[in-house]
Protein backbone atom coordinates (compact mmCIF):
# COMPACT_ATOMS: atom_id res chain seq x y z
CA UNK A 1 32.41 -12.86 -12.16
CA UNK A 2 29.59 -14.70 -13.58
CA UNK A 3 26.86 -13.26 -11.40
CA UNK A 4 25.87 -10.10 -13.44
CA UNK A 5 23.13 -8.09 -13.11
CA UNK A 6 20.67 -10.80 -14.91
CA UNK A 7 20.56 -12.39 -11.14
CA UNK A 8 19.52 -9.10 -9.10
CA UNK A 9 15.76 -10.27 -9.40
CA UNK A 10 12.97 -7.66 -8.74
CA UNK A 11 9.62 -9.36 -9.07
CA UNK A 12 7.23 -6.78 -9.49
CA UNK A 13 4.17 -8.55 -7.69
CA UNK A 14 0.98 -6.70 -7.51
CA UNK A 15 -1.35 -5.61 -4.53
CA UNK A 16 -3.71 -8.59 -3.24
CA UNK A 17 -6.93 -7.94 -3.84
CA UNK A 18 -8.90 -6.32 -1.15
CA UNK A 19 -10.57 -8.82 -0.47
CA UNK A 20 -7.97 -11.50 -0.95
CA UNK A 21 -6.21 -12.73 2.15
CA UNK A 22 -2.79 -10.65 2.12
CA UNK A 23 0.37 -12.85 2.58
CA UNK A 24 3.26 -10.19 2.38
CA UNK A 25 5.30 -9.02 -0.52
CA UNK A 26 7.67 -12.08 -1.40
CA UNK A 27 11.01 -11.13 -0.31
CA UNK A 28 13.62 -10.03 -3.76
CA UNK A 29 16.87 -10.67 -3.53
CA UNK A 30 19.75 -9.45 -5.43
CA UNK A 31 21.92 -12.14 -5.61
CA UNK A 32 24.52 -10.66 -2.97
CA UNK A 33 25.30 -11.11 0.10
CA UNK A 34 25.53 -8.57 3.04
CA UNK A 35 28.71 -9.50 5.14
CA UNK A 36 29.17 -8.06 8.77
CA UNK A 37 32.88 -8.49 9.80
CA UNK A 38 34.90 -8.34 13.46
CA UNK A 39 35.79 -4.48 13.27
CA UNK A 40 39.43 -5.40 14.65
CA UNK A 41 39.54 -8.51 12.22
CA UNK A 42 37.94 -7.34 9.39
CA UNK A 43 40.82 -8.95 6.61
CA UNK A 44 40.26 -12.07 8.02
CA UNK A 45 36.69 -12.64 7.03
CA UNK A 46 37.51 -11.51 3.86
CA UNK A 47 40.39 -14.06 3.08
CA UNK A 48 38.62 -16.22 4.23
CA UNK A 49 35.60 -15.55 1.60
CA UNK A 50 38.30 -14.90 -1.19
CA UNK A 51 39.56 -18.45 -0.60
CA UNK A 52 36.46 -20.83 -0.12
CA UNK A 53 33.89 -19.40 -2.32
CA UNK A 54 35.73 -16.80 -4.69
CA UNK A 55 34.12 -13.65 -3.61
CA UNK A 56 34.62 -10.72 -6.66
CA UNK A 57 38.28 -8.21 -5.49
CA UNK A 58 37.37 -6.05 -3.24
CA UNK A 59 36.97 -2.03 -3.14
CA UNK A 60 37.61 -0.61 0.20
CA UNK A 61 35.27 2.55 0.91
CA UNK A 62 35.59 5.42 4.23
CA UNK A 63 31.74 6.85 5.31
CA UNK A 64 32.92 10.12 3.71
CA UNK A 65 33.99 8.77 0.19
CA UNK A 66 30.55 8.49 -1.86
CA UNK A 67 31.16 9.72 -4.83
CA UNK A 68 31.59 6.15 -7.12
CA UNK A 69 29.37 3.76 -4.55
CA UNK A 70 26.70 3.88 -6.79
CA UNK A 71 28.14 2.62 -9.26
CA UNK A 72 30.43 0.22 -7.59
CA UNK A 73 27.06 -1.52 -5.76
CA UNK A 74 26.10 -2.37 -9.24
CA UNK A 75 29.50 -3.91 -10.71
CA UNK A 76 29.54 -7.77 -11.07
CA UNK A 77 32.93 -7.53 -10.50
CA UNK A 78 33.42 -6.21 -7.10
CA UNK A 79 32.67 -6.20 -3.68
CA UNK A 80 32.32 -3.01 -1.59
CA UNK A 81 33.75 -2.85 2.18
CA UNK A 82 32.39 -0.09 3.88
CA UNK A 83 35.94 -0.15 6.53
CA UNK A 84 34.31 2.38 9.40
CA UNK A 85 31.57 0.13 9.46
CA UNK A 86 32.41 -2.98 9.02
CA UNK A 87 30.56 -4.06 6.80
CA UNK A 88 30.75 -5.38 3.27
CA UNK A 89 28.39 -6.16 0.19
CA UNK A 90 29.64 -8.91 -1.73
CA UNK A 91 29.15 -10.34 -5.24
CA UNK A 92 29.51 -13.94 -5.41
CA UNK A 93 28.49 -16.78 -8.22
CA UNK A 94 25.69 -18.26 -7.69
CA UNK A 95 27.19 -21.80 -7.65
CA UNK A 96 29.21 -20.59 -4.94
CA UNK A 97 26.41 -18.98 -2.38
CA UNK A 98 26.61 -22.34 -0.36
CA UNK A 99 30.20 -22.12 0.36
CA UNK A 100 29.93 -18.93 1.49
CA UNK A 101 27.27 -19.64 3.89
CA UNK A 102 29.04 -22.50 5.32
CA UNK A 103 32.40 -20.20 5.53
CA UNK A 104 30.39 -17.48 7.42
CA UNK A 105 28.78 -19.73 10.01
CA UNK A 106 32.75 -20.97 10.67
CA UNK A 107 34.65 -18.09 9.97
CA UNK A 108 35.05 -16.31 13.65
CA UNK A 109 35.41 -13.14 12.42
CA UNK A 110 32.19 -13.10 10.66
CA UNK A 111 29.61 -11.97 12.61
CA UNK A 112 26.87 -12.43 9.92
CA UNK A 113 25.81 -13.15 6.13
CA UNK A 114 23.02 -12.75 4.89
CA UNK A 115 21.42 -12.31 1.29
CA UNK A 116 21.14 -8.73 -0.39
CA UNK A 117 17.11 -7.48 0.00
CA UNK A 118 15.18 -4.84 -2.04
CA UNK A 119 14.11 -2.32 -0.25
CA UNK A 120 10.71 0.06 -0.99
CA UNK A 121 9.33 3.19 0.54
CA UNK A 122 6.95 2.72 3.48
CA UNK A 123 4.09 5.23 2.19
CA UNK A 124 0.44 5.28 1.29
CA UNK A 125 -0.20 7.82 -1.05
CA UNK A 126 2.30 8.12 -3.98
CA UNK A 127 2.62 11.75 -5.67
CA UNK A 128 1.92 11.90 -9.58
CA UNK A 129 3.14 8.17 -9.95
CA UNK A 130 0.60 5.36 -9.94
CA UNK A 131 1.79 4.24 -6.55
CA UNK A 132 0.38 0.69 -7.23
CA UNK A 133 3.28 0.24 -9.87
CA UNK A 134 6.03 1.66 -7.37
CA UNK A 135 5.16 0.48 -4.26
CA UNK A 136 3.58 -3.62 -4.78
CA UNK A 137 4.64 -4.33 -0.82
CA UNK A 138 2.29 -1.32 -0.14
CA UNK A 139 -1.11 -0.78 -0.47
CA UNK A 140 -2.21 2.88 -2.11
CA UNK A 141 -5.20 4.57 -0.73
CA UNK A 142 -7.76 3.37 -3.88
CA UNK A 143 -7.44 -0.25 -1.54
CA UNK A 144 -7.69 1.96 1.85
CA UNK A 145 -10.77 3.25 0.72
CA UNK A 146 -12.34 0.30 -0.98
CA UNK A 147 -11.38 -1.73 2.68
CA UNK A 148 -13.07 0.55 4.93
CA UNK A 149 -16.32 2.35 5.22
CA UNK A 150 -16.96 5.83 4.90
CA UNK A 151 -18.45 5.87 8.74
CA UNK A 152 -14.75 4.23 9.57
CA UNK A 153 -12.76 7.23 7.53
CA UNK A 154 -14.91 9.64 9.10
CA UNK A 155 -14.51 8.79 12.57
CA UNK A 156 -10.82 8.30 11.82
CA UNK A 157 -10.59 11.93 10.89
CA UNK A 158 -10.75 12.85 14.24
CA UNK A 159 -11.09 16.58 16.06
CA UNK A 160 -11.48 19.21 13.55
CA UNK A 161 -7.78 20.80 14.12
CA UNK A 162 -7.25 24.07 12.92
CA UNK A 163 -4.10 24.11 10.60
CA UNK A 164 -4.30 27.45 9.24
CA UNK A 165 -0.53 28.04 11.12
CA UNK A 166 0.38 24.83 12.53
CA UNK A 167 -0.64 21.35 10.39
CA UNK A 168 -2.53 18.82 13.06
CA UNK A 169 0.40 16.89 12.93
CA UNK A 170 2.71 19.45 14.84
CA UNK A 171 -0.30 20.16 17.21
CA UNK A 172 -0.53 16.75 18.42
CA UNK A 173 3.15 15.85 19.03
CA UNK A 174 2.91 19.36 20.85
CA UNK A 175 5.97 21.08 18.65
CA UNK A 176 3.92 24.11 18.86
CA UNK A 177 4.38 24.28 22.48
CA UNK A 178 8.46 24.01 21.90
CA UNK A 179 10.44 26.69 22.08
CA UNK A 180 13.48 24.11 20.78
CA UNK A 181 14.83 24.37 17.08
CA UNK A 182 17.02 21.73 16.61
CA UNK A 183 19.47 24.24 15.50
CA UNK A 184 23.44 22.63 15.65
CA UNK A 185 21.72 18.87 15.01
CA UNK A 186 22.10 17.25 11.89
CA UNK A 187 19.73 14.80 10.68
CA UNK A 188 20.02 12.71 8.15
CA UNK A 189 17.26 11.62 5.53
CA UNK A 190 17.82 8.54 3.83
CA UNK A 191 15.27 8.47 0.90
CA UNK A 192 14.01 9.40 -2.43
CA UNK A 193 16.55 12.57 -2.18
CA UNK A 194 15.00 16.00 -2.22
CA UNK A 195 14.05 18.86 -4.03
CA UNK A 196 17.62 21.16 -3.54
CA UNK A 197 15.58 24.04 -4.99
CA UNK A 198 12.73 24.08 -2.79
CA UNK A 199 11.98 27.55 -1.25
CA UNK A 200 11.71 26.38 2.02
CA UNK A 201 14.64 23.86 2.19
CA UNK A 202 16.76 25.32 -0.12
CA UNK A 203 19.13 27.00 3.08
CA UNK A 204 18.81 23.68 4.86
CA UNK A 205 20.66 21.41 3.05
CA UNK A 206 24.68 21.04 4.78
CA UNK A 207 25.40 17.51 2.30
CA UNK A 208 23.72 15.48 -0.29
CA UNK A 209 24.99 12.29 -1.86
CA UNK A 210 22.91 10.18 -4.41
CA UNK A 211 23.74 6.05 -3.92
CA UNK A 212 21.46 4.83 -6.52
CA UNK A 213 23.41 4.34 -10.20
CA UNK A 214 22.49 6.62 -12.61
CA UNK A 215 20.33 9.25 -10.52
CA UNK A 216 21.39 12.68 -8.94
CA UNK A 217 20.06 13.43 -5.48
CA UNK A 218 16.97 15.39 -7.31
CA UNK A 219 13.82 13.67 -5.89
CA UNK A 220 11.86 12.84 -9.22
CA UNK A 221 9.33 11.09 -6.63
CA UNK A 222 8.33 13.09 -3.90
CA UNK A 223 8.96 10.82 -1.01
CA UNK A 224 12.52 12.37 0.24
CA UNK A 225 10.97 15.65 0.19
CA UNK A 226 8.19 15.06 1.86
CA UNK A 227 9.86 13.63 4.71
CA UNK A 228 12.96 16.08 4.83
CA UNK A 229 10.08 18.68 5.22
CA UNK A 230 8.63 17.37 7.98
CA UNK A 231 12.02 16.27 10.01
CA UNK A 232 12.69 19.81 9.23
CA UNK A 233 11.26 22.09 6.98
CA UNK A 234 11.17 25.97 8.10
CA UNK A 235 9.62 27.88 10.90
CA UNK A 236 7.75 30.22 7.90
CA UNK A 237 7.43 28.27 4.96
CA UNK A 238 6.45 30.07 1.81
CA UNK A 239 2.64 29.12 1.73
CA UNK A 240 0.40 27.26 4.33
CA UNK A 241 0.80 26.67 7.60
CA UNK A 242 4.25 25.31 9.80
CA UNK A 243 4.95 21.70 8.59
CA UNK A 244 8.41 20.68 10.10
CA UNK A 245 9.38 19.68 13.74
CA UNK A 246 13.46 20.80 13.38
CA UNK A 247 12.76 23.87 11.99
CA UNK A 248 16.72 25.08 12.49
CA UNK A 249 17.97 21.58 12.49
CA UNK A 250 20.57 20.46 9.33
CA UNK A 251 19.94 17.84 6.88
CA UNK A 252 21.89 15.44 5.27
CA UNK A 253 19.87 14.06 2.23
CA UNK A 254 20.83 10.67 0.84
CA UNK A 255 19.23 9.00 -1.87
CA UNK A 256 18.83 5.08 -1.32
CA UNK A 257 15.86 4.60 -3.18
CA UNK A 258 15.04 5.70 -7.11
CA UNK A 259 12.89 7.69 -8.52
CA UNK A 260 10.54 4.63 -8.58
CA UNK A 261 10.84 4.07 -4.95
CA UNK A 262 13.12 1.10 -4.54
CA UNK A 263 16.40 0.55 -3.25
CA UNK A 264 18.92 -2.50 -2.09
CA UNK A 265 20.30 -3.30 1.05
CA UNK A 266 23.80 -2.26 0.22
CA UNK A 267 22.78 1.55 -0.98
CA UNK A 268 21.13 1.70 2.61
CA UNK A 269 23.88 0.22 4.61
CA UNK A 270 26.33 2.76 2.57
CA UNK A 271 24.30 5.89 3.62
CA UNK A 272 24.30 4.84 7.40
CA UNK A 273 27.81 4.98 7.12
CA UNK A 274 28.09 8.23 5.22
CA UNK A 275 25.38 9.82 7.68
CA UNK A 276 27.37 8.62 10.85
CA UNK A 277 30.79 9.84 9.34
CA UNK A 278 29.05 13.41 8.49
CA UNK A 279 28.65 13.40 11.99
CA UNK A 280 23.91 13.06 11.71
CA UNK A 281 22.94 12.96 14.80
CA UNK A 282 19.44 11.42 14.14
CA UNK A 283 19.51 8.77 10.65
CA UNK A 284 15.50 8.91 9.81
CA UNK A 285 14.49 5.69 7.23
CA UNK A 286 11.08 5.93 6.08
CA UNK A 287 11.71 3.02 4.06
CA UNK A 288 11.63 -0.73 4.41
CA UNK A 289 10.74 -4.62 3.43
CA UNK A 290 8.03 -7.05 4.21
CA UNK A 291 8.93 -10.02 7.06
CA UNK A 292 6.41 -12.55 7.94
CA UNK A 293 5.23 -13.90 11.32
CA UNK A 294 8.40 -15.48 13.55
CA UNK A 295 10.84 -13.89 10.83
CA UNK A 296 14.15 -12.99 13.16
CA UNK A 297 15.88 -9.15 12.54
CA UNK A 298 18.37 -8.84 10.19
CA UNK A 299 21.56 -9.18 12.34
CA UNK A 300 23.61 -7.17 9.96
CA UNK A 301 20.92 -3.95 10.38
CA UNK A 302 21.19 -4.83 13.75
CA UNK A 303 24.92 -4.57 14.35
CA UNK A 304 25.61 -1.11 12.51
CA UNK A 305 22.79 0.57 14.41
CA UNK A 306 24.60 -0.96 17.66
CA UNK A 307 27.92 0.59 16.09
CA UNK A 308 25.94 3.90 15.43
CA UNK A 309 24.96 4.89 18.84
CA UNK A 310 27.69 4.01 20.29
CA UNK A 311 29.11 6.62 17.80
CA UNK A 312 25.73 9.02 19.20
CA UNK A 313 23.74 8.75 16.18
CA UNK A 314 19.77 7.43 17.13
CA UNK A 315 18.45 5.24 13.72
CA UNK A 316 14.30 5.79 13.51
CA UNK A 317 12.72 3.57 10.50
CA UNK A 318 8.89 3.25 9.57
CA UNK A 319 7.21 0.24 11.14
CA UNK A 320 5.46 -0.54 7.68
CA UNK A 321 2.03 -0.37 5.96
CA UNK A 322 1.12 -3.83 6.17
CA UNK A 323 -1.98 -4.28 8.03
CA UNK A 324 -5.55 -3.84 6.86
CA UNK A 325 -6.87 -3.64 10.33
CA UNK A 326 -9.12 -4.92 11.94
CA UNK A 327 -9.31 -8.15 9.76
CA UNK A 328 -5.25 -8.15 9.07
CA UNK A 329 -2.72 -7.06 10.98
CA UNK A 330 1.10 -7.35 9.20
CA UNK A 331 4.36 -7.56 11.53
CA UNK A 332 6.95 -4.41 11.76
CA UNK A 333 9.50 -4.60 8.66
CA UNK A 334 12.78 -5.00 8.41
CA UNK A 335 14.90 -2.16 9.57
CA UNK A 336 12.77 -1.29 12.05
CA UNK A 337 11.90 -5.07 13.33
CA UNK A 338 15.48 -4.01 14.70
CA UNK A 339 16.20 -4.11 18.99
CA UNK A 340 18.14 -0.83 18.00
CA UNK A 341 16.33 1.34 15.49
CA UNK A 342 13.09 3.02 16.95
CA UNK A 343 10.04 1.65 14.85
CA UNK A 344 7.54 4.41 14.15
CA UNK A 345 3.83 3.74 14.03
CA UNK A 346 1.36 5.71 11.88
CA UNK A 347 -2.16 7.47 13.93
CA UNK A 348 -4.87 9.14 11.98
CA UNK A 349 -6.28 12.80 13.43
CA UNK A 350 -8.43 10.79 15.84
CA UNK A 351 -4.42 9.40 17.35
CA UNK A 352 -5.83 5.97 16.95
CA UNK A 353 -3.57 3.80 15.06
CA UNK A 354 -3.96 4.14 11.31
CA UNK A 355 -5.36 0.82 9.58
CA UNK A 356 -2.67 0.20 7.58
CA UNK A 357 0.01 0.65 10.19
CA UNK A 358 2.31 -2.79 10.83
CA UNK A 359 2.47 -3.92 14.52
CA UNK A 360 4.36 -5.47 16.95
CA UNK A 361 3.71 -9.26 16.67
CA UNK A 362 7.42 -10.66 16.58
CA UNK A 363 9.91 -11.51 19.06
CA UNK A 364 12.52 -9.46 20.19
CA UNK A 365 12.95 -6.19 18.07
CA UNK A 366 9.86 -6.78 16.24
CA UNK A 367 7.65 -4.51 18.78
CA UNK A 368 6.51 -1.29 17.80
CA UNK A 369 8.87 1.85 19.87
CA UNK A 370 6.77 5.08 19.94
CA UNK A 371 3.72 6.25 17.33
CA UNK A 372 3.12 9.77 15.51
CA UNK A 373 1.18 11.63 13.32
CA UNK A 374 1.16 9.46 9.95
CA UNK A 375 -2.28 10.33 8.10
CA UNK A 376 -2.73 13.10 5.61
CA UNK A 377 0.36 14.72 6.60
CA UNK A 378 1.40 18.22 4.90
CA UNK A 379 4.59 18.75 3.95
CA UNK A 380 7.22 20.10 0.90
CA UNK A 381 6.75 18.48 -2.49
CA UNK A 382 9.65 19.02 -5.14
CA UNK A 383 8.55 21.39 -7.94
CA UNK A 384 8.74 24.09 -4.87
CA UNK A 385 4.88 23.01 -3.73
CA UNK A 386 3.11 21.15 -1.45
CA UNK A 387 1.61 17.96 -0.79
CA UNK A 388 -0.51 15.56 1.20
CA UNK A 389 0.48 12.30 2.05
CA UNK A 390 0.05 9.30 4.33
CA UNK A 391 1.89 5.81 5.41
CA UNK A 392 4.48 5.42 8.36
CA UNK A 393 7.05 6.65 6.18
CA UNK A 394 5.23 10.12 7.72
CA UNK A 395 4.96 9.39 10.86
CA UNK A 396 8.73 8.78 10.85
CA UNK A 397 10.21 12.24 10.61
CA UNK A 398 8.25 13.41 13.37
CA UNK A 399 10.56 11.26 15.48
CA UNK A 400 13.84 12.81 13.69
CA UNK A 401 12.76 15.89 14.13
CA UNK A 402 11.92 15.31 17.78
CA UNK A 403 14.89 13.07 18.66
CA UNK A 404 16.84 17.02 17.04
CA UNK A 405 14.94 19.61 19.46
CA UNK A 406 16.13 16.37 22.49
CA UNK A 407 20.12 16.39 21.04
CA UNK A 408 19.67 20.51 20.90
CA UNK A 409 18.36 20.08 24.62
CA UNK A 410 20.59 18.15 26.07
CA UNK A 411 23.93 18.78 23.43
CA UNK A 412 26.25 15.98 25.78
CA UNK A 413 23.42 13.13 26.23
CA UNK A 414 24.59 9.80 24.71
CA UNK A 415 22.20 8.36 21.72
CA UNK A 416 20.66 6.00 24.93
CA UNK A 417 19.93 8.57 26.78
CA UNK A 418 18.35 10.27 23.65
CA UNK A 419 16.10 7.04 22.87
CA UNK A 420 15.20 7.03 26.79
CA UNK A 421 13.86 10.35 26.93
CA UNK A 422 12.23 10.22 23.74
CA UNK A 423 10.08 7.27 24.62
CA UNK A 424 9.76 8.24 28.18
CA UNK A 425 7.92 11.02 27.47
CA UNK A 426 5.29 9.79 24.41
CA UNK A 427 2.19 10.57 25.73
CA UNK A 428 0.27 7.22 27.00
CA UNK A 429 -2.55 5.84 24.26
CA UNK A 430 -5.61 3.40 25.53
CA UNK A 431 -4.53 1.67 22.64
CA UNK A 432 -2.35 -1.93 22.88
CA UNK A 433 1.47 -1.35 22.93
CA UNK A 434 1.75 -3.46 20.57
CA UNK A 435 0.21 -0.67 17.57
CA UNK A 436 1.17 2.37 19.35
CA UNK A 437 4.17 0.95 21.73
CA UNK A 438 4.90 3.92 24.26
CA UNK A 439 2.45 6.23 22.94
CA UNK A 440 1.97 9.30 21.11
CA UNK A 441 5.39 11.24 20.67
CA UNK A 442 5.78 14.40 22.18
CA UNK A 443 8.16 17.37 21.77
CA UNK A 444 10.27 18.38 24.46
């Protein structure tokens, strides 16, 4: 096939300037397409794409086989059909992208097609890395800080919470009040990967898989450990005070994004189905991509996290770190803008929504679920240490871990009635739905 890695364009924009109007990251494409096919139909589609618009031979993959995805994603030569799912990432020639649009839209048993996105991690602060260089669709603190005033990060520090056994993130979502573990619930962490020698997580870890060619699981960013330490890290940790929510829960730790923080589409869609087939209760995506004003959902996001719950897995994503409130405020990205995957918002120690937290603006999916803690959060950092660090991508294992004490609760409830409770209880904000949606989160 013609369409070789040359075409998988990542653009590398910079930042706006702070005091530039900010537009959105451009969206990057890879030059593939993301095909969602009729689950009892599934060959169809794919003759059907074979014939009109000479889609590369296919490789059929299970959720459980991931050792050679990696490096199948990045072949020219082939597509990838992930069969529980139904779903499929396919390499086509560019001369032949129109025919199969047109072959989609007619095509019955295609339910959608849609072009290949990057994907970037949805944090503030970036550890060791210049975070401006890894993360262009999100701004680093250096812009937070030359945005606002010192009187507005003061006040946005909040009550002076005492974290010398509990960090203020666990205080306010009340997980010191739980008696719940999480213990028998798997959740899986779709990231960076994680630090598999960390003291505290070390004992925690049932799978790991890395989807990104060329990398092992070992987080060389920080991100993925980070989170999987707040979705779960220990009851005692080695130094400072309690960090995770889960603190008996599982964790399945699969790396979708490199060491530099990016990832595709494809590696992302792979790891849902891996997570669902390793039998993750909770699939936690602090990750994401910028849309702008009106954009629609992705369907094909859409679908598989319809096809997860009804398989009892809950999908929680990171609403984004778009806004520069109060002059800007940026629409939830893509996952979460998704009716079916919980978008997380980010609050600062004051639990008023953090300024660069994305909101609910769009149509139907785009609105903001349920908020948590998401500034200067505490948690695991590989190397075996520690480390602060803020964005929704924090705020987001809060949920997982909470959405893991609710499956331990309640071992029978269907992922609905998971998502129900979860958001029926969030503690009720004065601030608009549409930043903080049904409140602050609260553990069972």
């Amino acid at each position: 096939m013609a369409n070789g890695p040359m075409d998988r364009r990542a653009f590398g924009e910079q930042p706006d300037r702070p005091d530039a109007p900010f537009t959105g990251r451009s969206a990057e494409y890879t030059g593939r397409y993301v095909i969602l096919l009729d689950p009892s139909n599934q060959e169809s589609g794919l003759e059907a794409l074979r014939a009109s618009a000479d889609i590369a031979p296919v490789e059929r993959i299970r959720g459980t086989e991931a050792a050679n995805v990696a490096e199948l994603l990045e072949r020219p030569d082939v597509s990838v059909l992930f069969e529980e799912l139904g779903a499929a990432v396919v390499e086509v020639r560019p001369d032949q992208r129109h025919a199969l649009v047109t072959t989609a839209e007619a095509e019955p048993s295609i339910i959608a097609a849609e072009p290949e996105r990057m994907v970037y991690a949805s944090v503030i602060t970036a550890p060791q890395q210049a975070p401006t260089a890894f993360f262009p669709a999100y701004r680093s603190d250096e812009g937070v800080v030359e945005r606002h005033t010192n009187a507005e990060i003061a006040a946005a520090q909040g009550p002076a919470w005492d974290e010398r056994n509990w960090t203020w993130g666990l205080q306010a979502i009340r997980a010191n009040m739980s008696s719940l573990t999480g213990r028998g619930v798997k959740i899986a962490v779709l990231d960076t990967g994680v630090d598999t020698d960390h003291p505290d997580l070390a004992g925690r870890i049932d799978e790991t898989v890395s989807f990104v060619p060329g990398e092992t699981v070992e987080d060389g960013h920080g991100h993925g450990t980070h989170c999987i330490g707040t979705a779960a890290g220990p009851a005692s940790p080695q130094h400072g005070p309690r960090y995770g929510v889960a603190s008996e829960a599982r964790v399945l730790a699969a790396k979708v994004l490199s060491n530099a923080g990016s990832g595709t589409d494809g590696q992302i869609l792979a790891a849902m189905a891996w997570a669902v087939a390793h039998g993750a209760r909770v699939i936690s995506m602090s990750l994401g991509a910028t849309v702008q004003p009106g954009e629609l959902f992705p369907q094909t996001y859409e679908q598989l996290a319809q096809r997860a719950l009804q398989r009892g897995t809950v999908i929680v994503a990171a609403a984004g770190n778009e806004s520069s409130r109060p002059q800007a405020i940026r629409p939830v990205g893509r996952p979460a803008n998704c009716p079916s995957i919980l978008a997380v918002a980010s609050l600062d120690r004051a639990l008023t929504v953090s300024s660069f937290s994305s909101a609910g603006i769009n149509g139907q999916g785009g609105e903001v679920n349920v908020a948590a803690p998401g500034r200067a959060i505490h948690s695991a950092a590989p190397g075996g240490g520690y480390q602060s660090m803020s964005g929704t991508s924090m705020a987001t294992p809060h949920v997982a871990g909470v959405l893991a004490l609710l499956a331990q609760a309640t071992p029978n409830a269907s992922a609905e009635d998971l998502r129900a409770s979860l958001l029926s209880s969030a503690f009720p904000l004065t601030q608009p739905a549409k930043d903080v949606g049904s409140g602050l989160l609260q553990a069972p």
